[in-house]
N, C-alpha and C. Protein backbone atom coordinates (compact mmCIF):
# COMPACT_ATOMS: atom_id res chain seq x y z
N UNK A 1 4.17 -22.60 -36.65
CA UNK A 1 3.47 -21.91 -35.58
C UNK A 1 2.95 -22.92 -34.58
N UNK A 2 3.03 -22.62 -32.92
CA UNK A 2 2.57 -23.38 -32.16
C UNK A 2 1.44 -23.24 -32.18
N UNK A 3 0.14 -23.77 -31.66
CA UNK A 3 -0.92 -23.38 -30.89
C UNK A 3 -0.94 -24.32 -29.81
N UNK A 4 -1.13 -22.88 -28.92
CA UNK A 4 -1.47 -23.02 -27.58
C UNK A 4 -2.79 -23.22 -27.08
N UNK A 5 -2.88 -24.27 -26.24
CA UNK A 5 -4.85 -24.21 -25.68
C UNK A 5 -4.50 -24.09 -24.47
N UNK A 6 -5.32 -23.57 -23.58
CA UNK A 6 -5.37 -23.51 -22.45
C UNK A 6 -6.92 -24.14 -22.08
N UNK A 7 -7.22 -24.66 -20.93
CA UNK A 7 -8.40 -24.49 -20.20
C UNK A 7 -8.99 -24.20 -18.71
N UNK A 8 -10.15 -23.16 -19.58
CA UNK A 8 -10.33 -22.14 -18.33
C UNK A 8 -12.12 -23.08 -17.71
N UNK A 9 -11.68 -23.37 -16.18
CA UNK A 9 -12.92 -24.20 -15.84
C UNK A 9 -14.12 -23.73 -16.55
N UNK A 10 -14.12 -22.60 -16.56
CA UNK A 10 -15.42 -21.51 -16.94
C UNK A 10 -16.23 -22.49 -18.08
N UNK A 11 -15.35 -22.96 -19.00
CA UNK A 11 -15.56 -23.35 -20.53
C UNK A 11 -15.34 -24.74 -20.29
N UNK A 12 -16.20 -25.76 -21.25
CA UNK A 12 -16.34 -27.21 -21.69
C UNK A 12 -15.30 -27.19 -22.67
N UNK A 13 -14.80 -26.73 -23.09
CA UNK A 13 -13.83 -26.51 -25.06
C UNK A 13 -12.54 -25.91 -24.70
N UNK A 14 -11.69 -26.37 -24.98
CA UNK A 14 -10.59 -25.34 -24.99
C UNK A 14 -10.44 -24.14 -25.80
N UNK A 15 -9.85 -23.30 -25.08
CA UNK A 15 -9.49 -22.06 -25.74
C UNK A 15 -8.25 -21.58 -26.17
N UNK A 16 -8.14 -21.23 -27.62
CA UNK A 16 -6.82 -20.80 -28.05
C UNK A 16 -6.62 -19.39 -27.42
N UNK A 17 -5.01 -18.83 -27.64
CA UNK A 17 -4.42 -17.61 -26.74
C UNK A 17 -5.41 -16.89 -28.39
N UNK A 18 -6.07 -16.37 -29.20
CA UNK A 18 -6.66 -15.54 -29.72
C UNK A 18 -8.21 -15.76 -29.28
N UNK A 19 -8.58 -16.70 -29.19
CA UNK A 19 -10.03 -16.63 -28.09
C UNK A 19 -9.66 -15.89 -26.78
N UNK A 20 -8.77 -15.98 -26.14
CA UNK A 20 -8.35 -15.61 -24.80
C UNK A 20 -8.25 -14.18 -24.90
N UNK A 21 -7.71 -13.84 -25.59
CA UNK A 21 -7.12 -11.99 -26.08
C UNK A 21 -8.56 -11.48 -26.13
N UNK A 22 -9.63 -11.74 -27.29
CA UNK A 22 -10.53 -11.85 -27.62
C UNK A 22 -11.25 -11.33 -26.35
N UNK A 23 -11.53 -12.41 -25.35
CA UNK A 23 -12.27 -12.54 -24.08
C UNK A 23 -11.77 -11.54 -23.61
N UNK A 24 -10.74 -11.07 -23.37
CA UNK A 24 -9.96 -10.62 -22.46
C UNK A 24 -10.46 -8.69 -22.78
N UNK A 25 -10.03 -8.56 -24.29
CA UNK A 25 -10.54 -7.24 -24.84
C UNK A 25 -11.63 -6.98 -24.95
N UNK A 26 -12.60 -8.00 -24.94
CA UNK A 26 -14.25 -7.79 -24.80
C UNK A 26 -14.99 -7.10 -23.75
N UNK A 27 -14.03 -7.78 -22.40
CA UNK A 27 -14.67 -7.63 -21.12
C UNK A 27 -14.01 -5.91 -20.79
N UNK A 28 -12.33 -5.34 -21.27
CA UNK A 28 -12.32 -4.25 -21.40
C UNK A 28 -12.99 -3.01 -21.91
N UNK A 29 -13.45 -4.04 -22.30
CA UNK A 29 -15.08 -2.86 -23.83
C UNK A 29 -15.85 -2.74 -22.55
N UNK A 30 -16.42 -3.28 -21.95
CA UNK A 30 -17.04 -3.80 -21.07
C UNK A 30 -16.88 -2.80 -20.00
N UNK A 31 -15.94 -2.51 -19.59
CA UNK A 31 -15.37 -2.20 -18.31
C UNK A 31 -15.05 -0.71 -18.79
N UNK A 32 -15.14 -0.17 -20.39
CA UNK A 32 -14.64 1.30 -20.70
C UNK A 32 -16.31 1.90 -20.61
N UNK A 33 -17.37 0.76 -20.99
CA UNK A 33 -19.11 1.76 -21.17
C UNK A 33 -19.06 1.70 -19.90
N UNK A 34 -18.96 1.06 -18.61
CA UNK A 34 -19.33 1.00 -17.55
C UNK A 34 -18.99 2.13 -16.93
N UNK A 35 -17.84 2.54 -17.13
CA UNK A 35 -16.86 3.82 -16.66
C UNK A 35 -17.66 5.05 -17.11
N UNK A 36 -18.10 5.03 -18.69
CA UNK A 36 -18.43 5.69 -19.32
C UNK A 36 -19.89 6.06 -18.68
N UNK A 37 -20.63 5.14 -17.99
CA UNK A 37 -22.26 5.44 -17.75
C UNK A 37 -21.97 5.93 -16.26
N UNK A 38 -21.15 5.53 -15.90
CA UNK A 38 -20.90 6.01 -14.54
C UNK A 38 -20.66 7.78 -14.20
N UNK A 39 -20.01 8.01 -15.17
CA UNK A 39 -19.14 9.61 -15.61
C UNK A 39 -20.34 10.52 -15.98
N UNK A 40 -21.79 9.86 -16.08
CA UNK A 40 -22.71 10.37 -16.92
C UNK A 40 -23.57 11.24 -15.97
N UNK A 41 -23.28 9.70 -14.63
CA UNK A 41 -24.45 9.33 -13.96
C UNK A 41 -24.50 10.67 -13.03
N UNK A 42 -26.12 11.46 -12.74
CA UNK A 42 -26.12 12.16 -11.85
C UNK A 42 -25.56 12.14 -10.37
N UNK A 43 -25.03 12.94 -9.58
CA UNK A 43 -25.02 13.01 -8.08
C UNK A 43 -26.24 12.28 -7.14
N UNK A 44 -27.28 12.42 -7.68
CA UNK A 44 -28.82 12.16 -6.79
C UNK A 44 -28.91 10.47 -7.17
N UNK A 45 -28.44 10.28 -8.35
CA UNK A 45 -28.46 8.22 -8.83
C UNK A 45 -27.63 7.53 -8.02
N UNK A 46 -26.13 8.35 -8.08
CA UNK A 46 -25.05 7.89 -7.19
C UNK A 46 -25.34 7.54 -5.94
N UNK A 47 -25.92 8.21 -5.22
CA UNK A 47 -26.50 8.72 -3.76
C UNK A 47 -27.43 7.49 -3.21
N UNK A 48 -28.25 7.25 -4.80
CA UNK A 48 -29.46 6.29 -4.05
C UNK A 48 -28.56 5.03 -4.26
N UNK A 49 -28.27 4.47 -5.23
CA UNK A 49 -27.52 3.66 -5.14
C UNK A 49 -26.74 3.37 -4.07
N UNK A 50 -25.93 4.43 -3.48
CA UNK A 50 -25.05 3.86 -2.34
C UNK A 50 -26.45 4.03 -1.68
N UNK A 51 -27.40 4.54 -0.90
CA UNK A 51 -28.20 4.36 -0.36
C UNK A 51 -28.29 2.72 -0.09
N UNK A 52 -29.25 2.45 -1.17
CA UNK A 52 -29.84 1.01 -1.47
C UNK A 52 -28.70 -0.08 -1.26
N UNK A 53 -27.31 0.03 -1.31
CA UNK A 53 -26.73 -0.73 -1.19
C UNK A 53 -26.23 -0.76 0.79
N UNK A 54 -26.61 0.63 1.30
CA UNK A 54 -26.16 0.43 2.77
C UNK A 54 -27.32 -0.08 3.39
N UNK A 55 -28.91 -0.18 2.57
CA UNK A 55 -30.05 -0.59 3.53
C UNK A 55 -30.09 -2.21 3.15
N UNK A 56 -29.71 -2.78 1.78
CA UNK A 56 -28.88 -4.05 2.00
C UNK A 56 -28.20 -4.50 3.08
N UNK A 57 -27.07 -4.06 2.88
CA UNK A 57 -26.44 -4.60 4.10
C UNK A 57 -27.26 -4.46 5.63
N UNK A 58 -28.20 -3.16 6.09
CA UNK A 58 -28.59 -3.52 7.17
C UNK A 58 -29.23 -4.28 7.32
N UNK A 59 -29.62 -4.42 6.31
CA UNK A 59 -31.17 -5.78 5.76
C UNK A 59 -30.59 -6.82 6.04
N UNK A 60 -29.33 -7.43 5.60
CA UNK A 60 -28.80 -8.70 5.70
C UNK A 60 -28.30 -8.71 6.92
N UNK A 61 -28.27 -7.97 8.13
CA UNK A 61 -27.42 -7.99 9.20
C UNK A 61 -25.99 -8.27 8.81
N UNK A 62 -25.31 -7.15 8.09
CA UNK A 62 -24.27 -6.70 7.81
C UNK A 62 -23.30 -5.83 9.01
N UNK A 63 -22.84 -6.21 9.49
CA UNK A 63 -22.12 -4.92 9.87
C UNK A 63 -20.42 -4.34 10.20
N UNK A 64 -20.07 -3.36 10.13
CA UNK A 64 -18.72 -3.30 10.29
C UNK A 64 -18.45 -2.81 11.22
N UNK A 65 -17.16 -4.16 11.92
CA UNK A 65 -17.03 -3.72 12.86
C UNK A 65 -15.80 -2.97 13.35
N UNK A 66 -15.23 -2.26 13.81
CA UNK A 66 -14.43 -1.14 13.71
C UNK A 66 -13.23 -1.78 14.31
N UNK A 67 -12.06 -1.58 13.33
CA UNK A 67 -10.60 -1.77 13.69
C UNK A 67 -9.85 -0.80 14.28
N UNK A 68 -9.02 -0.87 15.31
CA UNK A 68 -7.88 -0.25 15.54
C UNK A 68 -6.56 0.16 14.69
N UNK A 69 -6.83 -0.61 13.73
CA UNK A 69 -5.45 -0.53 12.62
C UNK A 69 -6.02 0.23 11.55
N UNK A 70 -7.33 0.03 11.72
CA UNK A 70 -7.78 0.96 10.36
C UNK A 70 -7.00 2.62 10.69
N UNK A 71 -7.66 3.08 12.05
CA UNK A 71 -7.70 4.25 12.36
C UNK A 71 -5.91 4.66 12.64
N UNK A 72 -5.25 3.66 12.63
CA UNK A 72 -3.68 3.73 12.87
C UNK A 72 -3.19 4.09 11.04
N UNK A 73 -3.93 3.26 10.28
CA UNK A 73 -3.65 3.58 8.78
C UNK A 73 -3.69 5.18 8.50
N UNK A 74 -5.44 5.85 9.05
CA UNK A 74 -5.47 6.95 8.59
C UNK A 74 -4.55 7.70 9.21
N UNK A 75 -4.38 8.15 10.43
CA UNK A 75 -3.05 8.79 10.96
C UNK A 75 -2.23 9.06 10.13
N UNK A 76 -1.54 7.44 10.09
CA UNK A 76 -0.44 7.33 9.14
C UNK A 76 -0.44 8.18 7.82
N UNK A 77 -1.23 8.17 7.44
CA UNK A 77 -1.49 8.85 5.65
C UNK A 77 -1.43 10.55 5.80
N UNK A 78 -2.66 10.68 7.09
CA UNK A 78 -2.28 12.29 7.42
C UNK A 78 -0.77 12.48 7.51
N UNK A 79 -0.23 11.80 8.42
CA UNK A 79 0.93 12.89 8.62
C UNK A 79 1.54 12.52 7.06
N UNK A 80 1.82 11.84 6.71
CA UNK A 80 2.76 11.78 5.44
C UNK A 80 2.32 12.93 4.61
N UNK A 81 0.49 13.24 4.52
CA UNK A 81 0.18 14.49 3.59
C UNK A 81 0.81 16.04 4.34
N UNK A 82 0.54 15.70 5.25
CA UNK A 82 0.78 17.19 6.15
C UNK A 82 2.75 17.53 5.72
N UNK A 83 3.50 16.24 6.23
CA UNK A 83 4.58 16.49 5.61
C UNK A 83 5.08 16.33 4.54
N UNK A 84 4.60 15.99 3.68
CA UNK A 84 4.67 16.11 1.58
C UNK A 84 5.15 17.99 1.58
């Protein structure tokens, strides 16, 4: 049997491909409760949240500034639904 190490800057130690799998399926655990608390989460939590995250950005002098290609994208998508 080979073993393989790789190293990921993240880490001082190398890591074998079963540490890696490991990492890899952990952070999916990870990423299935997140989904899971999200699916839970009321309409009114959702809401403030995006709230709090758009008075961030005005807070930071954030802003977006509006493309021409964006609005050429949506077009685009309408007609393709209209003719589906």
């Amino acid at each position: 049997m080979v073993r393989r190490t790789f190293f990921l800057p993240c880490y001082n130690d190398l890591m074998d491909v079963g540490d890696i799998r490991f990492y890899c399926e952990r952070w999916k655990a990870v990423e299935e409760i997140e989904r899971q608390e999200l699916r839970a989460m009321s309409p009114e939590k959702h809401w403030k949240q995006i709230n709090a995250l758009a008075r961030f950005a005005i807070e930071q002098g954030w802003a977006r500034n509006d493309d021409e290609g964006e609005m050429e994208v949506f077009l685009r998508w309408a007609k393709l639904k209209r003719s589906a």
